[in-house]
N, C-alpha and C. Protein backbone atom coordinates (compact mmCIF):
# COMPACT_ATOMS: atom_id res chain seq x y z
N UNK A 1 45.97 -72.08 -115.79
CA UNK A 1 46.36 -70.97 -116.64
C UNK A 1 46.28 -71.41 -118.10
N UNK A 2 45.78 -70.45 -118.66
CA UNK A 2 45.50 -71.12 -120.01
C UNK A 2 47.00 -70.43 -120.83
N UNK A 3 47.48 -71.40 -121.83
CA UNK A 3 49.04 -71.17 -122.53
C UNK A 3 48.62 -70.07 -123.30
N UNK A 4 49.51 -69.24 -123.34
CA UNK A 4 49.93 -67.47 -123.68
C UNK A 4 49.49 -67.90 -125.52
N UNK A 5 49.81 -68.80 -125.80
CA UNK A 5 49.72 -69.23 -127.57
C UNK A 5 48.47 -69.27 -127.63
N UNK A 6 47.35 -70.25 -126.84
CA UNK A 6 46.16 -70.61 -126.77
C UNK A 6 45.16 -69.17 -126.47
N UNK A 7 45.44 -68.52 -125.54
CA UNK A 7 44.86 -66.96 -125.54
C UNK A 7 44.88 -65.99 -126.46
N UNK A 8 46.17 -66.10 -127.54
CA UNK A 8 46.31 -65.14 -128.87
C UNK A 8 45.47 -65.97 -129.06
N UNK A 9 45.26 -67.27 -129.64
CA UNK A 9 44.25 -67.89 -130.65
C UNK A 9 42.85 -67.36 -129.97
N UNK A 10 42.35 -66.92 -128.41
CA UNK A 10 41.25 -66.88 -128.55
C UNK A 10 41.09 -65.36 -129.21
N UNK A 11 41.84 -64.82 -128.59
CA UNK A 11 41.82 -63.01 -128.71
C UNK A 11 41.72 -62.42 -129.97
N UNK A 12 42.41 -63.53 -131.02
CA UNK A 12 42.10 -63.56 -132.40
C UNK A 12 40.26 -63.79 -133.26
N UNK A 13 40.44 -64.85 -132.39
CA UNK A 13 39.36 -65.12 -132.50
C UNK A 13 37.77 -63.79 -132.94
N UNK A 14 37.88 -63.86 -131.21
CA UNK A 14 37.12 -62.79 -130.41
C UNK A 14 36.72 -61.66 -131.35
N UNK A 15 38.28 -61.70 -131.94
CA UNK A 15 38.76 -60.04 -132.56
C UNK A 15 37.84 -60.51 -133.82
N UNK A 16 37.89 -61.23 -134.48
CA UNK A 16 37.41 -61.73 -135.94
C UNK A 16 35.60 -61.44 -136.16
N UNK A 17 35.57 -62.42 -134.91
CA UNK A 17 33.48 -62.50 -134.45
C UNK A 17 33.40 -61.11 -134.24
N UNK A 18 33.57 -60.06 -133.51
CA UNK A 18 33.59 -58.96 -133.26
C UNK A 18 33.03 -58.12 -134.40
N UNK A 19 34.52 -57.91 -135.23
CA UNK A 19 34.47 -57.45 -136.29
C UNK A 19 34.26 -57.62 -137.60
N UNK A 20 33.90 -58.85 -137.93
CA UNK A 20 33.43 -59.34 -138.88
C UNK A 20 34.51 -59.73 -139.85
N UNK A 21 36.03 -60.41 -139.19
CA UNK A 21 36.81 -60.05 -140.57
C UNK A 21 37.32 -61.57 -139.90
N UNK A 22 38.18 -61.86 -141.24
CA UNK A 22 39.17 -63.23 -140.85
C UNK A 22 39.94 -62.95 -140.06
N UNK A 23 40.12 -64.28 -138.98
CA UNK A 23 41.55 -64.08 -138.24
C UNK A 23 42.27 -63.61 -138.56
N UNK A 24 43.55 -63.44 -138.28
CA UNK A 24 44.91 -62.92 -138.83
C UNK A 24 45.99 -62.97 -137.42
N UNK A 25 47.11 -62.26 -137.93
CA UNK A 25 47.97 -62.24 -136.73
C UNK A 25 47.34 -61.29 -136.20
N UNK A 26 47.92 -61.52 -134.97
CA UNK A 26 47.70 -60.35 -133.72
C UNK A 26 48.92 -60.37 -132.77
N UNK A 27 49.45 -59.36 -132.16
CA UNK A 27 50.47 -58.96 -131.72
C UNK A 27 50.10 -59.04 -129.54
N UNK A 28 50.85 -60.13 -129.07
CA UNK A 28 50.91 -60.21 -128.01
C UNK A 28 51.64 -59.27 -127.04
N UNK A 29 51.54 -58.62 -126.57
CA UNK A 29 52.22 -57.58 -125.75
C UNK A 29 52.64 -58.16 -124.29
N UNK A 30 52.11 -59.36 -124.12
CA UNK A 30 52.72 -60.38 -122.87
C UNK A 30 54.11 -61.32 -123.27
N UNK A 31 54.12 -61.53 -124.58
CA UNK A 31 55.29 -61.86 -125.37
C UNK A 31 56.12 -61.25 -126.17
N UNK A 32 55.91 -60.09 -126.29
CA UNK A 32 56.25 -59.04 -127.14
C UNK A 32 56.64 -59.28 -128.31
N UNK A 33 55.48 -60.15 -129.01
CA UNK A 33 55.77 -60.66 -130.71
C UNK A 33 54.59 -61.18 -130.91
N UNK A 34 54.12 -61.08 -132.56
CA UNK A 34 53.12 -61.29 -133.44
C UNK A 34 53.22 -62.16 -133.32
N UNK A 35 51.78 -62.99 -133.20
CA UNK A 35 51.30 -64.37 -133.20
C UNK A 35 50.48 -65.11 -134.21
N UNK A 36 51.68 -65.50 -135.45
CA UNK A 36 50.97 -65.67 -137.22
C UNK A 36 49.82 -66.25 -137.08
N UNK A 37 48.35 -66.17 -137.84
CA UNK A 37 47.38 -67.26 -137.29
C UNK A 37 47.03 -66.32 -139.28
N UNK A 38 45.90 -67.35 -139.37
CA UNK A 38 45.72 -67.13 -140.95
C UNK A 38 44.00 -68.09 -140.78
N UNK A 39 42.84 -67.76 -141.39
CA UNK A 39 41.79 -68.15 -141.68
C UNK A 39 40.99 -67.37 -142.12
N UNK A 40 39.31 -68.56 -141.91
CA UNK A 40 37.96 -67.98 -142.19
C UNK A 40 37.07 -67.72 -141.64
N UNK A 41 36.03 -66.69 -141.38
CA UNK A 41 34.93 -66.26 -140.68
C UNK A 41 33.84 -66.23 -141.50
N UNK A 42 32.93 -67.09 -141.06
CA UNK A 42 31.64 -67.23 -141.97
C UNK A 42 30.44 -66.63 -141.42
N UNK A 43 29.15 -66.70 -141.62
CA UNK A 43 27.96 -66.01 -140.40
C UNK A 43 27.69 -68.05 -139.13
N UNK A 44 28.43 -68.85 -139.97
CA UNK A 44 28.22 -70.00 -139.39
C UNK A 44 29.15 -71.27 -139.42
N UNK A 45 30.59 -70.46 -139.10
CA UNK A 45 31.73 -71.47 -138.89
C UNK A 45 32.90 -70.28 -139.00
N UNK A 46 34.23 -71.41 -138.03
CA UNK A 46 35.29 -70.12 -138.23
C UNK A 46 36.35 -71.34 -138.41
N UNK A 47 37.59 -71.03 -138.94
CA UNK A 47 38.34 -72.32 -139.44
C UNK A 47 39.73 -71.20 -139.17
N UNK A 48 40.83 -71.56 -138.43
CA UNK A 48 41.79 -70.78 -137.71
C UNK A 48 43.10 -71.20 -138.12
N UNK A 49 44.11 -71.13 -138.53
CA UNK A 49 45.61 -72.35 -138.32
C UNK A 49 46.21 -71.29 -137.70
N UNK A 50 46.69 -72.23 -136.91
CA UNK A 50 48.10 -71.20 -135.77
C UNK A 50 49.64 -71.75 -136.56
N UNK A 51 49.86 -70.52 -137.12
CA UNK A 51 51.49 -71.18 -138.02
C UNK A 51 51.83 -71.73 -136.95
N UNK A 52 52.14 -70.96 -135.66
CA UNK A 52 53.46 -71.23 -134.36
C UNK A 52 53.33 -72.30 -134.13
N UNK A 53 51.97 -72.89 -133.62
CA UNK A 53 51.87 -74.37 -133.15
C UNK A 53 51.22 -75.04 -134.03
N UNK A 54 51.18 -75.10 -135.66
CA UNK A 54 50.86 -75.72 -136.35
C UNK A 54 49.85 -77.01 -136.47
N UNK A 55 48.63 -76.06 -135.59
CA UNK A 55 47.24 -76.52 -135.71
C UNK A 55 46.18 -75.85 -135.93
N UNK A 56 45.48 -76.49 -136.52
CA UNK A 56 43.73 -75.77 -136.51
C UNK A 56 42.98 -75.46 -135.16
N UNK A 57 42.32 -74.33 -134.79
CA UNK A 57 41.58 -73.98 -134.19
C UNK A 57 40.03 -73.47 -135.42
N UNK A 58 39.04 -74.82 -134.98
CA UNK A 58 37.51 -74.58 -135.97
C UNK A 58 36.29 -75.29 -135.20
N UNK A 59 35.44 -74.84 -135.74
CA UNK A 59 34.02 -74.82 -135.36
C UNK A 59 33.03 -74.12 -135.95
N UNK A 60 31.95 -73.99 -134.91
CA UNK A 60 30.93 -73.46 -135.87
C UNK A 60 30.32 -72.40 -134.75
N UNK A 61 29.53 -71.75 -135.41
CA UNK A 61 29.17 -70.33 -134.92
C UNK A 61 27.57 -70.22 -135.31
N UNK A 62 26.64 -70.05 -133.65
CA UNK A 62 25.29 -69.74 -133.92
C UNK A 62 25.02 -68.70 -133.49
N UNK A 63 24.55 -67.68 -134.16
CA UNK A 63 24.22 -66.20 -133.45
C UNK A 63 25.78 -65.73 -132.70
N UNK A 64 25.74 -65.77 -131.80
CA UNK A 64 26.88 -65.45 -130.90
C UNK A 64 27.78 -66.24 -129.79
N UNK A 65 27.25 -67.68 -130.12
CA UNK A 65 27.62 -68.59 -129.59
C UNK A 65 28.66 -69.05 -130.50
N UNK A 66 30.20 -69.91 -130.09
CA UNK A 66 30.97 -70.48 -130.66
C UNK A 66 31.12 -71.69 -129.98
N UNK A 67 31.47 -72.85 -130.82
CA UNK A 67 31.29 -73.81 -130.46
C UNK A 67 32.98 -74.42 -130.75
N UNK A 68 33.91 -74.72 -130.59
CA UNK A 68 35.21 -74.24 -131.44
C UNK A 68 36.17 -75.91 -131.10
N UNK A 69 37.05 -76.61 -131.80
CA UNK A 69 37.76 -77.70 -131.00
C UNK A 69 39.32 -76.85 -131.66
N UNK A 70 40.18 -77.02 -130.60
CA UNK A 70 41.33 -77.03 -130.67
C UNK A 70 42.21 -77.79 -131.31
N UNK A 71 42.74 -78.53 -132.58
CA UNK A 71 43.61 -79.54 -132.69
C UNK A 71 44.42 -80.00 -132.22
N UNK A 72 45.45 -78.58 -131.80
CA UNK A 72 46.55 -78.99 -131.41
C UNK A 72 46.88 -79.73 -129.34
N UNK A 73 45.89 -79.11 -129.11
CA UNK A 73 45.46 -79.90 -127.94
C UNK A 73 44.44 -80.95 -127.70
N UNK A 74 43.76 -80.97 -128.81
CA UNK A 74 42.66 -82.16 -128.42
C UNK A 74 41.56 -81.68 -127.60
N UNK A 75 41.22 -80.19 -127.68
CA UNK A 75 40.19 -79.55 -126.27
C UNK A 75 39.10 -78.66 -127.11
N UNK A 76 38.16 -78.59 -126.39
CA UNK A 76 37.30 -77.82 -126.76
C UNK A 76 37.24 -76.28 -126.29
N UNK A 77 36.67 -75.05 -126.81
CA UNK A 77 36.71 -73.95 -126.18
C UNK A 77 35.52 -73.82 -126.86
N UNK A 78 34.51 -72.68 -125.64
CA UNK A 78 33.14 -72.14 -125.99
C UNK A 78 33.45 -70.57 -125.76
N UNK A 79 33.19 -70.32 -126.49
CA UNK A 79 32.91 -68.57 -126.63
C UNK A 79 32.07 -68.01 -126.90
N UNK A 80 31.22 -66.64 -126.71
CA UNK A 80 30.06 -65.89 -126.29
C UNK A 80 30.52 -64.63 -126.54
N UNK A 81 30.05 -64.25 -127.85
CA UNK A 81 30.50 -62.66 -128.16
C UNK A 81 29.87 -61.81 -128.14
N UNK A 82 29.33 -60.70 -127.51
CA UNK A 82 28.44 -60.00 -127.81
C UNK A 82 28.95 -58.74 -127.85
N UNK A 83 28.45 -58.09 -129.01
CA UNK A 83 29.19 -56.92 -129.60
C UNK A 83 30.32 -56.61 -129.21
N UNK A 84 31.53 -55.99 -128.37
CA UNK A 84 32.82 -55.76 -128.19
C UNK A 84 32.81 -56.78 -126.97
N UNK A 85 32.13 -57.29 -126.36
CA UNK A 85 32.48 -58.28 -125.21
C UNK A 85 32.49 -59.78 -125.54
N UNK A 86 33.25 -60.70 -124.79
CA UNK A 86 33.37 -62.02 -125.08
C UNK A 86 33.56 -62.54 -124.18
N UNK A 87 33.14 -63.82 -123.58
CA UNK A 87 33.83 -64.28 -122.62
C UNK A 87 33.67 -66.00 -122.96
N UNK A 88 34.00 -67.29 -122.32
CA UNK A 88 33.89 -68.16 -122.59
C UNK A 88 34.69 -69.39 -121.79
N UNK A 89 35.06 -70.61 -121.95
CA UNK A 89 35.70 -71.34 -121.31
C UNK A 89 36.45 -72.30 -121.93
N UNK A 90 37.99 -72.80 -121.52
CA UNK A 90 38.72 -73.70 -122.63
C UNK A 90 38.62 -74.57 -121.43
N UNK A 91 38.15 -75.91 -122.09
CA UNK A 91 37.87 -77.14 -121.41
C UNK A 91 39.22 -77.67 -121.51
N UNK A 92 40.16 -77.49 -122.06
CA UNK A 92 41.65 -77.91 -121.99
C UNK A 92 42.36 -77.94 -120.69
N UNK A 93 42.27 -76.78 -120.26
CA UNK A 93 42.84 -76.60 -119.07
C UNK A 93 41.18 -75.75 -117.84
N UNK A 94 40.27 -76.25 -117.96
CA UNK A 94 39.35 -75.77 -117.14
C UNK A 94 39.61 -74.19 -116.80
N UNK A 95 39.37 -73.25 -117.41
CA UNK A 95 39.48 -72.10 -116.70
C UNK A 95 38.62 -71.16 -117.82
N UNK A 96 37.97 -70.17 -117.40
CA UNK A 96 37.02 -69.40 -117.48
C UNK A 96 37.63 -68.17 -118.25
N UNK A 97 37.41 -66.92 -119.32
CA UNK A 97 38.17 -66.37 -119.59
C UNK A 97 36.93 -65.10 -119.80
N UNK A 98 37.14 -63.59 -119.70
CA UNK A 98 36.36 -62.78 -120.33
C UNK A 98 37.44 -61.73 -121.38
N UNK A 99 36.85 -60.68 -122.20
CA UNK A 99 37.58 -59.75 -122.64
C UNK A 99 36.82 -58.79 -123.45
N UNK A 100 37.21 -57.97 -124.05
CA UNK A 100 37.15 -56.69 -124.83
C UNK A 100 37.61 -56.64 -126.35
N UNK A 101 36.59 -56.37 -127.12
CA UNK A 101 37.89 -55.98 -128.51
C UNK A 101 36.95 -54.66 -128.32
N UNK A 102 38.08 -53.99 -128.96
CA UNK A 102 37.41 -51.81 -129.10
C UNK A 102 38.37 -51.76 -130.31
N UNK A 103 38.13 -51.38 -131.60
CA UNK A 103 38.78 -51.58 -133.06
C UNK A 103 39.44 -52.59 -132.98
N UNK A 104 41.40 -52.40 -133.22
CA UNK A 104 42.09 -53.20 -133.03
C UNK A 104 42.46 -53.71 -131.77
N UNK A 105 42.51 -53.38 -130.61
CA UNK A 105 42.81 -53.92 -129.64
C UNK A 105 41.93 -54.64 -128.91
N UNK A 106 42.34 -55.07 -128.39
CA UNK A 106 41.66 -57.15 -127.84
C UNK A 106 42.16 -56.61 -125.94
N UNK A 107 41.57 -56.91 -125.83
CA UNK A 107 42.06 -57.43 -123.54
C UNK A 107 41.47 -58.62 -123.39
N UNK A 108 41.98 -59.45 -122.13
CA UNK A 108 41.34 -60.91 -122.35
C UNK A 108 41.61 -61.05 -120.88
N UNK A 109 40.63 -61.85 -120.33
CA UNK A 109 41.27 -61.73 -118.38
C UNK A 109 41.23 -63.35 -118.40
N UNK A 110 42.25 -64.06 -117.61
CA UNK A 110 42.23 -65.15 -117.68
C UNK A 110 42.25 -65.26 -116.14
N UNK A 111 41.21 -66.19 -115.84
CA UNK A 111 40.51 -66.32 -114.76
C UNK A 111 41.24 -67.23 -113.62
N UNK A 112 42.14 -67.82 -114.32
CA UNK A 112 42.58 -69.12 -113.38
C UNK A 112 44.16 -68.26 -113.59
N UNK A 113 44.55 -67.32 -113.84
CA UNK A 113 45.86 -66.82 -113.08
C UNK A 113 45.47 -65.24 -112.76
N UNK A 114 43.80 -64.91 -113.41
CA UNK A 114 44.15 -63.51 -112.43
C UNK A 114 44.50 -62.57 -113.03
N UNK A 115 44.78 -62.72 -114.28
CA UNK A 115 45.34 -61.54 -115.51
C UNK A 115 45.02 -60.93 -116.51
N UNK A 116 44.94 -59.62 -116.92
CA UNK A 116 45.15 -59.40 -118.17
C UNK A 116 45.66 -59.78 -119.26
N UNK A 117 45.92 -60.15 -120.20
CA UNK A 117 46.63 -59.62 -121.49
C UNK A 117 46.25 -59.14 -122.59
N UNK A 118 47.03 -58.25 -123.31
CA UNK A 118 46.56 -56.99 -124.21
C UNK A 118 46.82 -57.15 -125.72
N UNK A 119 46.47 -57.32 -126.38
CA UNK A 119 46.34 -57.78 -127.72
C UNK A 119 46.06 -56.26 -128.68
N UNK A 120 47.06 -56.46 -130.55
CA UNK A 120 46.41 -55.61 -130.96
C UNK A 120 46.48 -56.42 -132.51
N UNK A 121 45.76 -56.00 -133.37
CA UNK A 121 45.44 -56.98 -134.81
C UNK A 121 45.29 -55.93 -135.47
């Protein structure tokens, strides 16, 4: 199962490549509270800080490929955006993830427990 903190950071993410804008918070509806995150989105790098767990999530970005390392875990995550769809894998905890952004709202299925969660930015 990938950690509920680590999924806002991707869903943020997702949400950013998507739409072309910097991270920001986004509001977890599995925790029922905003998840501060603050960065940059370039056409070829994205640079993330998670206030909560007070690390960087960065990498670099080709076409629609993300290439991304986690700090605060020491792990890598790959992500694959294509227009409102994303899907990808956090080598942290091995598990597979897909989702949705449609404007503000984000969905994200996490593969290794089987779930939704619903995101809005």
């Amino acid at each position: 199962m990938i950690d509920p903190q680590v999924r806002a950071c991707i869903a943020a993410i997702a949400s950013a490549v998507a739409r072309g804008q910097h991270p920001r918070t986004i509001f977890d509806y599995s925790q029922s509270r905003h998840v501060t995150l603050g960065g940059t989105y370039r056409p070829n790098s994205i640079s993330m800080f998670d206030y909560d767990r007070g690390c960087h999530v960065s990498g670099s970005v080709s076409g629609n490929q993300l290439a991304l390392f986690d700090y605060g875990r020491s792990a890598h995550i790959s992500i694959t955006v294509d227009g409102g769809r994303f899907s990808g894998f956090d080598y942290g905890t091995g598990a597979h993830f897909s989702g949705s952004v449609n404007g503000g709202s984000v969905s994200l299925y996490d593969y290794s427990d089987a779930a939704w969660t619903q995101y809005s930015s």
